[in-house]
Every structure is written in structure tokens, then in C-alpha cells.
C-alpha atoms as a PDB file:
ATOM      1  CA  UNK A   1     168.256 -21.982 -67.686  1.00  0.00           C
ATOM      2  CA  UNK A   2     169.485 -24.701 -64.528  1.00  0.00           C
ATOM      3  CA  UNK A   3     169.465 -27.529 -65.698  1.00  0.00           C
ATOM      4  CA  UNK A   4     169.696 -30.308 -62.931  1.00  0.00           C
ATOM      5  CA  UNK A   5     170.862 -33.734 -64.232  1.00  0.00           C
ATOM      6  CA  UNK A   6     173.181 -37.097 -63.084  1.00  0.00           C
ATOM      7  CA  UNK A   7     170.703 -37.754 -60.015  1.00  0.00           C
ATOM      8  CA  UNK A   8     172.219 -40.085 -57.590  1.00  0.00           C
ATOM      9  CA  UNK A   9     170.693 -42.772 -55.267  1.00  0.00           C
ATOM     10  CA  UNK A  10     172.176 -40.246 -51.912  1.00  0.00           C
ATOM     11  CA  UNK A  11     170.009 -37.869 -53.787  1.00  0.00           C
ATOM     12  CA  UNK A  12     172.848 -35.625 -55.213  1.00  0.00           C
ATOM     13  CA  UNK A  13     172.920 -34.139 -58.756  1.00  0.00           C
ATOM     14  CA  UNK A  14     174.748 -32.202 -60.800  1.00  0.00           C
ATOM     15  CA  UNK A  15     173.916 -28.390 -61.733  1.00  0.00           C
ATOM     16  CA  UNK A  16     174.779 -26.470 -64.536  1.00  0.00           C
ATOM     17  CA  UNK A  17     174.005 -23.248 -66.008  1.00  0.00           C
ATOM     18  CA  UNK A  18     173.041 -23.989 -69.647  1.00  0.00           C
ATOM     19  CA  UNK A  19     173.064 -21.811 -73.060  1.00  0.00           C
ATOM     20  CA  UNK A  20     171.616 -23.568 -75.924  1.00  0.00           C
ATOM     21  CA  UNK A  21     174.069 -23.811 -79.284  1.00  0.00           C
ATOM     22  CA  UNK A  22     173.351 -25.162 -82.424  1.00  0.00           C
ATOM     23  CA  UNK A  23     176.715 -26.255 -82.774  1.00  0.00           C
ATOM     24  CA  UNK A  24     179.153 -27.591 -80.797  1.00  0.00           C
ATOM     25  CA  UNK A  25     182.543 -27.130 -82.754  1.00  0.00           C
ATOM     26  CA  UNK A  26     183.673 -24.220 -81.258  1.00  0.00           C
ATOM     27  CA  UNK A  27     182.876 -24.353 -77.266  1.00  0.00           C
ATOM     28  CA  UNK A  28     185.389 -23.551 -74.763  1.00  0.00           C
ATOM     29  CA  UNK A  29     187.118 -25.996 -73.126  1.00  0.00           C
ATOM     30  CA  UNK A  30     186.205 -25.421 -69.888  1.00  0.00           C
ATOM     31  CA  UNK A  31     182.741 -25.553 -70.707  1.00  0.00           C
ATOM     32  CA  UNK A  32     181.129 -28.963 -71.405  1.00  0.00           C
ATOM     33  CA  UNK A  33     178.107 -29.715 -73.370  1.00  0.00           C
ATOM     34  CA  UNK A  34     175.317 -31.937 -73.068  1.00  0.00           C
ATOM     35  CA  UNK A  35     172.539 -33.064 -75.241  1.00  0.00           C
ATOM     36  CA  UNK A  36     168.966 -32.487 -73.570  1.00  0.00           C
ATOM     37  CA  UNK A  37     166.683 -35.622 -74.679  1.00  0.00           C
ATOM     38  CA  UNK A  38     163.382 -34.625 -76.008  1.00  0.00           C
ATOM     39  CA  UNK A  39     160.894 -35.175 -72.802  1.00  0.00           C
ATOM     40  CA  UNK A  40     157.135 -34.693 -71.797  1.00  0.00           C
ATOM     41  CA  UNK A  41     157.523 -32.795 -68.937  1.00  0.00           C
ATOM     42  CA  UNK A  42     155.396 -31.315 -65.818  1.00  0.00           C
ATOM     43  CA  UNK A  43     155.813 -27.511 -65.341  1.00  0.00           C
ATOM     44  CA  UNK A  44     155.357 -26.212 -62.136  1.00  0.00           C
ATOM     45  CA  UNK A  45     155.982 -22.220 -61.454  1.00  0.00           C
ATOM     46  CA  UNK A  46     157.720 -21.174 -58.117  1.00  0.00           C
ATOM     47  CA  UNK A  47     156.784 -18.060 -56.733  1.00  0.00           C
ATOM     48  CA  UNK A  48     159.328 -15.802 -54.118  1.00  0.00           C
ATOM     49  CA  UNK A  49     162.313 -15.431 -53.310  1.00  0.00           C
ATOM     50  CA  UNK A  50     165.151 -17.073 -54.942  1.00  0.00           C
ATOM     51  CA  UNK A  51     166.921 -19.535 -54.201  1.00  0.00           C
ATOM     52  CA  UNK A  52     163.735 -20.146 -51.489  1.00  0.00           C
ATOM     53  CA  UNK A  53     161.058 -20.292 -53.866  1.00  0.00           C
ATOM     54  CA  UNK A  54     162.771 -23.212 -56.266  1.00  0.00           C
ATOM     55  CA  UNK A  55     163.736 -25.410 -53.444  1.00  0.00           C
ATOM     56  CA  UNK A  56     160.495 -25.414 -51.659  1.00  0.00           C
ATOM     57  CA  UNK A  57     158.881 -26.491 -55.138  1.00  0.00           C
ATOM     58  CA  UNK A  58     161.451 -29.053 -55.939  1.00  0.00           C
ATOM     59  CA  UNK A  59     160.956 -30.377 -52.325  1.00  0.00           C
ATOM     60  CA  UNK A  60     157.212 -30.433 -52.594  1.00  0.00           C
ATOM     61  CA  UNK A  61     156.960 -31.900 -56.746  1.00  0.00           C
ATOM     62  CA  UNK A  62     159.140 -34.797 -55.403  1.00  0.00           C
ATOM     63  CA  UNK A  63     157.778 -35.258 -51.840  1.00  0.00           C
ATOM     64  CA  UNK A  64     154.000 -34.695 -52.345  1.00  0.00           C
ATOM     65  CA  UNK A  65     153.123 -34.492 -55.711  1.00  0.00           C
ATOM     66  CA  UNK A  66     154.612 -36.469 -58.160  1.00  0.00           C
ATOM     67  CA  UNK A  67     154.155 -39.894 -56.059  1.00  0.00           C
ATOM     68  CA  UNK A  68     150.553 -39.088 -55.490  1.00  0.00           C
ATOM     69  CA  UNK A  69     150.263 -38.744 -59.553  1.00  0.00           C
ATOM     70  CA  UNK A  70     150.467 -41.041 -62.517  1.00  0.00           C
ATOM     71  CA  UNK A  71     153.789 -40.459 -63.336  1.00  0.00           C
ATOM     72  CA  UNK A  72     156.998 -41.033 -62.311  1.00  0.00           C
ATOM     73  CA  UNK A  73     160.343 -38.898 -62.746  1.00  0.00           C
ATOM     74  CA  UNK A  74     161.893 -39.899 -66.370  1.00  0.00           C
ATOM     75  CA  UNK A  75     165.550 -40.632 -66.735  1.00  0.00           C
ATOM     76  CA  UNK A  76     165.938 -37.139 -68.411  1.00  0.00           C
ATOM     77  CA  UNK A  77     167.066 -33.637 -66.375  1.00  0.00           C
ATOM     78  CA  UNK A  78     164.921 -31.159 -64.898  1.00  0.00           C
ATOM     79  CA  UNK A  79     165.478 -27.456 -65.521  1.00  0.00           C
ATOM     80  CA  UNK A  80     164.219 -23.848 -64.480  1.00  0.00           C
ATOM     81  CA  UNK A  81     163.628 -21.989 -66.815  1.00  0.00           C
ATOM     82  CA  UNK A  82     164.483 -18.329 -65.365  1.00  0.00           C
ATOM     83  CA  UNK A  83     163.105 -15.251 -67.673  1.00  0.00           C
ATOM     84  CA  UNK A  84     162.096 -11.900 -67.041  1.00  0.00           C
ATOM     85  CA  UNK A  85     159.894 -12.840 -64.133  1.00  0.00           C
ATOM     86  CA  UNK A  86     162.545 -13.752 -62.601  1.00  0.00           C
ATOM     87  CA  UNK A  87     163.651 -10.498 -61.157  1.00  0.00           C
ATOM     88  CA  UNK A  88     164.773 -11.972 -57.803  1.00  0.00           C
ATOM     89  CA  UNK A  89     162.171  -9.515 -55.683  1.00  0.00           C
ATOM     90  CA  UNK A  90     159.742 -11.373 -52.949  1.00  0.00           C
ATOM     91  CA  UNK A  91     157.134 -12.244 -56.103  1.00  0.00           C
ATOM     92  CA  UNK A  92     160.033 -13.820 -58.339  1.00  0.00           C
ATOM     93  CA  UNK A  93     158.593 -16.439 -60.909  1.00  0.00           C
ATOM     94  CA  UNK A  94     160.348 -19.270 -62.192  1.00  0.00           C
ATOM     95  CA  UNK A  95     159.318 -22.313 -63.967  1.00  0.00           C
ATOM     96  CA  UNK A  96     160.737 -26.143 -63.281  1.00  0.00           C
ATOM     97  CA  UNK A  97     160.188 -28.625 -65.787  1.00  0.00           C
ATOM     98  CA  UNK A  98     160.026 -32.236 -63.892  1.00  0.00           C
ATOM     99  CA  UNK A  99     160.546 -34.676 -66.822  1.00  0.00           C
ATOM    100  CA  UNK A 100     157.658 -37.203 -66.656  1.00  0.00           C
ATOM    101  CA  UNK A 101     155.744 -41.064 -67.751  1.00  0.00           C
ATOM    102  CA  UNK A 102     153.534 -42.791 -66.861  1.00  0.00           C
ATOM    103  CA  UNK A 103     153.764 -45.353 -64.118  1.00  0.00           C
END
């Protein structure tokens, strides 16, 4: 999984490549770890080419959709969730999880 987090005001974020642990005792040091809030989140599934696909979603969820909803974007980070759809041919599937509340 990407999980995209720190969003700034310039509309900059940080990215990082996650693997989930269930403990943190013995992580490298140059890794860092971060603990992922439980959210309710929107799922929205890209389809194409990667990297193409993702940002074309991400533009339209934060463009078009999500201020035409109900919700807002929740202090928490998004992530893509890349599995075996994700086989970076022309049809390549990945999900993004928008973390959401209600306005």
C-alpha cells in the first residue's frame, strides 16, 4: 500500500510505501513508522495505466467529487491499496481510500 499523508496548504504531501507490523520494536532505522487512525473512508477504484490511472482519480475525487458530496476530506491519510489487479498493464486496478465526514 501508498499511503499519502502530512497534506500541506501548497497542496504537497508526503508518500510512503507502507507494510503493516504488529510491532514496532524491531524496525530499521531508516524506516519510520506511523500509526494509521481508524477512518470511514470513500473507496474509489482507478482503472489503467499506472502511475496515470491514480492521478487522474485523485485529481477528479478532490476536484469534482468530494466537494459536490456530503463529506469532506478527514484529517487522516489516504492510501492505494495495490493487489493483484494491479499488474501495471493498460486495465491495471487499484483502489484509493479518501478518508471521509460529514460536512
Amino acid at each position: 500500500m501508498g499511503f499519502c499523508l502530512d497534506f500541506r496548504a501548497d497542496g504537497d504531501f508526503s508518500y510512503i510505501i507502507e507494510s503493516e507490523v504488529t510491532n514496532t520494536d524491531r524496525v530499521p532505522n531508516d524506516m519510520v513508522t506511523k500509526m494509521i487512525p481508524p477512518a470511514e473512508y470513500a473507496v474509489f477504484t482507478a482503472i489503467g495505466k499506472i502511475p496515470d490511472s491514480i492521478q487522474a482519480s485523485t485529481k477528479y475525487i478532490h476536484r469534482k467529487w468530494l466537494p459536490k458530496s456530503k463529506y469532506r476530506h478527514a484529517d487522516s491519510p489516504e492510501f492505494e491499496l495495490d493487489d493483484e489487479r494491479s499488474d501495471n498493464s493498460e486495465n491495471s486496478e487499484v483502489d484509493i481510500y479518501v478518508p471521509i465526514v460529514t460536512s
